[in-house]
C-alpha atoms as a PDB file:
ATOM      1  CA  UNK A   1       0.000   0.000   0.000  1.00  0.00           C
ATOM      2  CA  UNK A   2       2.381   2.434   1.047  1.00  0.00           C
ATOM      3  CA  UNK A   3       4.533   1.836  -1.963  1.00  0.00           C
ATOM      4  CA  UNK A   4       1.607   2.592  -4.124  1.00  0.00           C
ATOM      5  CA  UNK A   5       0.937   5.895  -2.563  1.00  0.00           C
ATOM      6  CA  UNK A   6       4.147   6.907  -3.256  1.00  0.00           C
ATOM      7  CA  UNK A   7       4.635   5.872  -6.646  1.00  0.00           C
ATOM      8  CA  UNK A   8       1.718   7.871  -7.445  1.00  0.00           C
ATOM      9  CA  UNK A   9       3.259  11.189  -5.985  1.00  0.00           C
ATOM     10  CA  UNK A  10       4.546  12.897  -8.919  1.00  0.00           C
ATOM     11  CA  UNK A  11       8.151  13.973  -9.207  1.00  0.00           C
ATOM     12  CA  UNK A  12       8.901  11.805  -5.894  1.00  0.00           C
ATOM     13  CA  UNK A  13      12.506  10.724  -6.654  1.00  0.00           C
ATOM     14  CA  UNK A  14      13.391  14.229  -6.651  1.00  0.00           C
ATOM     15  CA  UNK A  15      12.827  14.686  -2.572  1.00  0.00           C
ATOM     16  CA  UNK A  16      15.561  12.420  -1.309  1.00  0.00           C
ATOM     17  CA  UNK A  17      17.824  14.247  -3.474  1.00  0.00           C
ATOM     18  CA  UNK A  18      16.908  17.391  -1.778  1.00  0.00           C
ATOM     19  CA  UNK A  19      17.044  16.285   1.386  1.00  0.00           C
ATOM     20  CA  UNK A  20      20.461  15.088   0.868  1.00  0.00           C
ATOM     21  CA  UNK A  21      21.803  18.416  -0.106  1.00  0.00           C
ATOM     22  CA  UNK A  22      20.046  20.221   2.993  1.00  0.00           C
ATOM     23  CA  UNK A  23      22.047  17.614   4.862  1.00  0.00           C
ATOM     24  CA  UNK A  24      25.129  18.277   3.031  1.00  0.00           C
ATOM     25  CA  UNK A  25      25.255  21.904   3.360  1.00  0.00           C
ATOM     26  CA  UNK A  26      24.377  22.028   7.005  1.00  0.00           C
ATOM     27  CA  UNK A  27      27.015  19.758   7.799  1.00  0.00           C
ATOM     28  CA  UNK A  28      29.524  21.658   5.495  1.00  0.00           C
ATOM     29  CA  UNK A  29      28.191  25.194   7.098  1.00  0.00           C
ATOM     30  CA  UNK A  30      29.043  23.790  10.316  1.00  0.00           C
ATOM     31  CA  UNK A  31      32.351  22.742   9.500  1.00  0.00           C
ATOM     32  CA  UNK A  32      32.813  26.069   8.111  1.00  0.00           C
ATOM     33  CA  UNK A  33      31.525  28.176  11.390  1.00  0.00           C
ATOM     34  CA  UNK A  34      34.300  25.772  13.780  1.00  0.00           C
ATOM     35  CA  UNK A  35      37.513  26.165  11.519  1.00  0.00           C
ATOM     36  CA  UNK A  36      36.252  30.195  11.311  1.00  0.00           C
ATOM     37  CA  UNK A  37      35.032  30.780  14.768  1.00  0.00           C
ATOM     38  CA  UNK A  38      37.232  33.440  16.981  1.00  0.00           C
ATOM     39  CA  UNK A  39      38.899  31.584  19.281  1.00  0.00           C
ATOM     40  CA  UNK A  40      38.853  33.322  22.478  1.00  0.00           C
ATOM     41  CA  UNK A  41      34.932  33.353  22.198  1.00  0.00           C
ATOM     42  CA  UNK A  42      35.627  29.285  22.237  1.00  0.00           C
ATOM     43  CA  UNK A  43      37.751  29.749  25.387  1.00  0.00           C
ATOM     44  CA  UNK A  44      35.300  32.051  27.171  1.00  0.00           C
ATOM     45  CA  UNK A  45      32.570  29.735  26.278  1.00  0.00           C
ATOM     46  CA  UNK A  46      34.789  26.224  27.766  1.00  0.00           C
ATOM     47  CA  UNK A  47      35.240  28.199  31.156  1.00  0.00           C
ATOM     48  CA  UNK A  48      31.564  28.900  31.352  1.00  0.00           C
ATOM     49  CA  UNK A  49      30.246  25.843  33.257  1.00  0.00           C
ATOM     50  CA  UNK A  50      33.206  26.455  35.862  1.00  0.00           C
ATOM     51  CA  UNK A  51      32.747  29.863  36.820  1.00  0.00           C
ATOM     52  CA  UNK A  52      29.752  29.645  38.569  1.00  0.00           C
ATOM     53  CA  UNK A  53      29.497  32.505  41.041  1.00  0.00           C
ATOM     54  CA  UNK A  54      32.351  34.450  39.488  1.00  0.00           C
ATOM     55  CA  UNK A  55      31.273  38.134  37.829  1.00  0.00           C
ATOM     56  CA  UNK A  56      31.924  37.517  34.236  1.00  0.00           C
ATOM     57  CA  UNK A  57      29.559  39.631  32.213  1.00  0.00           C
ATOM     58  CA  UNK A  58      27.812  38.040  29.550  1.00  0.00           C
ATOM     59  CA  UNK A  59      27.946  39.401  25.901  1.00  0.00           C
ATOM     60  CA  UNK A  60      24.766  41.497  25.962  1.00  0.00           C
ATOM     61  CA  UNK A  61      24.523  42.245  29.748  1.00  0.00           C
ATOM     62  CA  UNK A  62      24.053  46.272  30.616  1.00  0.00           C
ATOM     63  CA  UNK A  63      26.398  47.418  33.827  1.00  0.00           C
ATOM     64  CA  UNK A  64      23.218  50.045  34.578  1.00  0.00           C
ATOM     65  CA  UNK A  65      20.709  47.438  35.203  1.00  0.00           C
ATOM     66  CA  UNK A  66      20.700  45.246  38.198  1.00  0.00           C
ATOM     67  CA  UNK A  67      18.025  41.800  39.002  1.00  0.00           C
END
Protein backbone atom coordinates (compact mmCIF):
# COMPACT_ATOMS: atom_id res chain seq x y z
CA UNK A 1 0.00 0.00 0.00
CA UNK A 2 2.38 2.43 1.05
CA UNK A 3 4.53 1.84 -1.96
CA UNK A 4 1.61 2.59 -4.12
CA UNK A 5 0.94 5.89 -2.56
CA UNK A 6 4.15 6.91 -3.26
CA UNK A 7 4.64 5.87 -6.65
CA UNK A 8 1.72 7.87 -7.45
CA UNK A 9 3.26 11.19 -5.99
CA UNK A 10 4.55 12.90 -8.92
CA UNK A 11 8.15 13.97 -9.21
CA UNK A 12 8.90 11.80 -5.89
CA UNK A 13 12.51 10.72 -6.65
CA UNK A 14 13.39 14.23 -6.65
CA UNK A 15 12.83 14.69 -2.57
CA UNK A 16 15.56 12.42 -1.31
CA UNK A 17 17.82 14.25 -3.47
CA UNK A 18 16.91 17.39 -1.78
CA UNK A 19 17.04 16.29 1.39
CA UNK A 20 20.46 15.09 0.87
CA UNK A 21 21.80 18.42 -0.11
CA UNK A 22 20.05 20.22 2.99
CA UNK A 23 22.05 17.61 4.86
CA UNK A 24 25.13 18.28 3.03
CA UNK A 25 25.26 21.90 3.36
CA UNK A 26 24.38 22.03 7.01
CA UNK A 27 27.01 19.76 7.80
CA UNK A 28 29.52 21.66 5.50
CA UNK A 29 28.19 25.19 7.10
CA UNK A 30 29.04 23.79 10.32
CA UNK A 31 32.35 22.74 9.50
CA UNK A 32 32.81 26.07 8.11
CA UNK A 33 31.52 28.18 11.39
CA UNK A 34 34.30 25.77 13.78
CA UNK A 35 37.51 26.17 11.52
CA UNK A 36 36.25 30.20 11.31
CA UNK A 37 35.03 30.78 14.77
CA UNK A 38 37.23 33.44 16.98
CA UNK A 39 38.90 31.58 19.28
CA UNK A 40 38.85 33.32 22.48
CA UNK A 41 34.93 33.35 22.20
CA UNK A 42 35.63 29.29 22.24
CA UNK A 43 37.75 29.75 25.39
CA UNK A 44 35.30 32.05 27.17
CA UNK A 45 32.57 29.74 26.28
CA UNK A 46 34.79 26.22 27.77
CA UNK A 47 35.24 28.20 31.16
CA UNK A 48 31.56 28.90 31.35
CA UNK A 49 30.25 25.84 33.26
CA UNK A 50 33.21 26.46 35.86
CA UNK A 51 32.75 29.86 36.82
CA UNK A 52 29.75 29.64 38.57
CA UNK A 53 29.50 32.50 41.04
CA UNK A 54 32.35 34.45 39.49
CA UNK A 55 31.27 38.13 37.83
CA UNK A 56 31.92 37.52 34.24
CA UNK A 57 29.56 39.63 32.21
CA UNK A 58 27.81 38.04 29.55
CA UNK A 59 27.95 39.40 25.90
CA UNK A 60 24.77 41.50 25.96
CA UNK A 61 24.52 42.24 29.75
CA UNK A 62 24.05 46.27 30.62
CA UNK A 63 26.40 47.42 33.83
CA UNK A 64 23.22 50.04 34.58
CA UNK A 65 20.71 47.44 35.20
CA UNK A 66 20.70 45.25 38.20
CA UNK A 67 18.02 41.80 39.00
Amino acid sequence: MTKNILQSIDNVAIWPVISFVIFFLFFIILIWYVLTVDKSFIHYMKGLPVDEGTDNKTFDQDETQHP
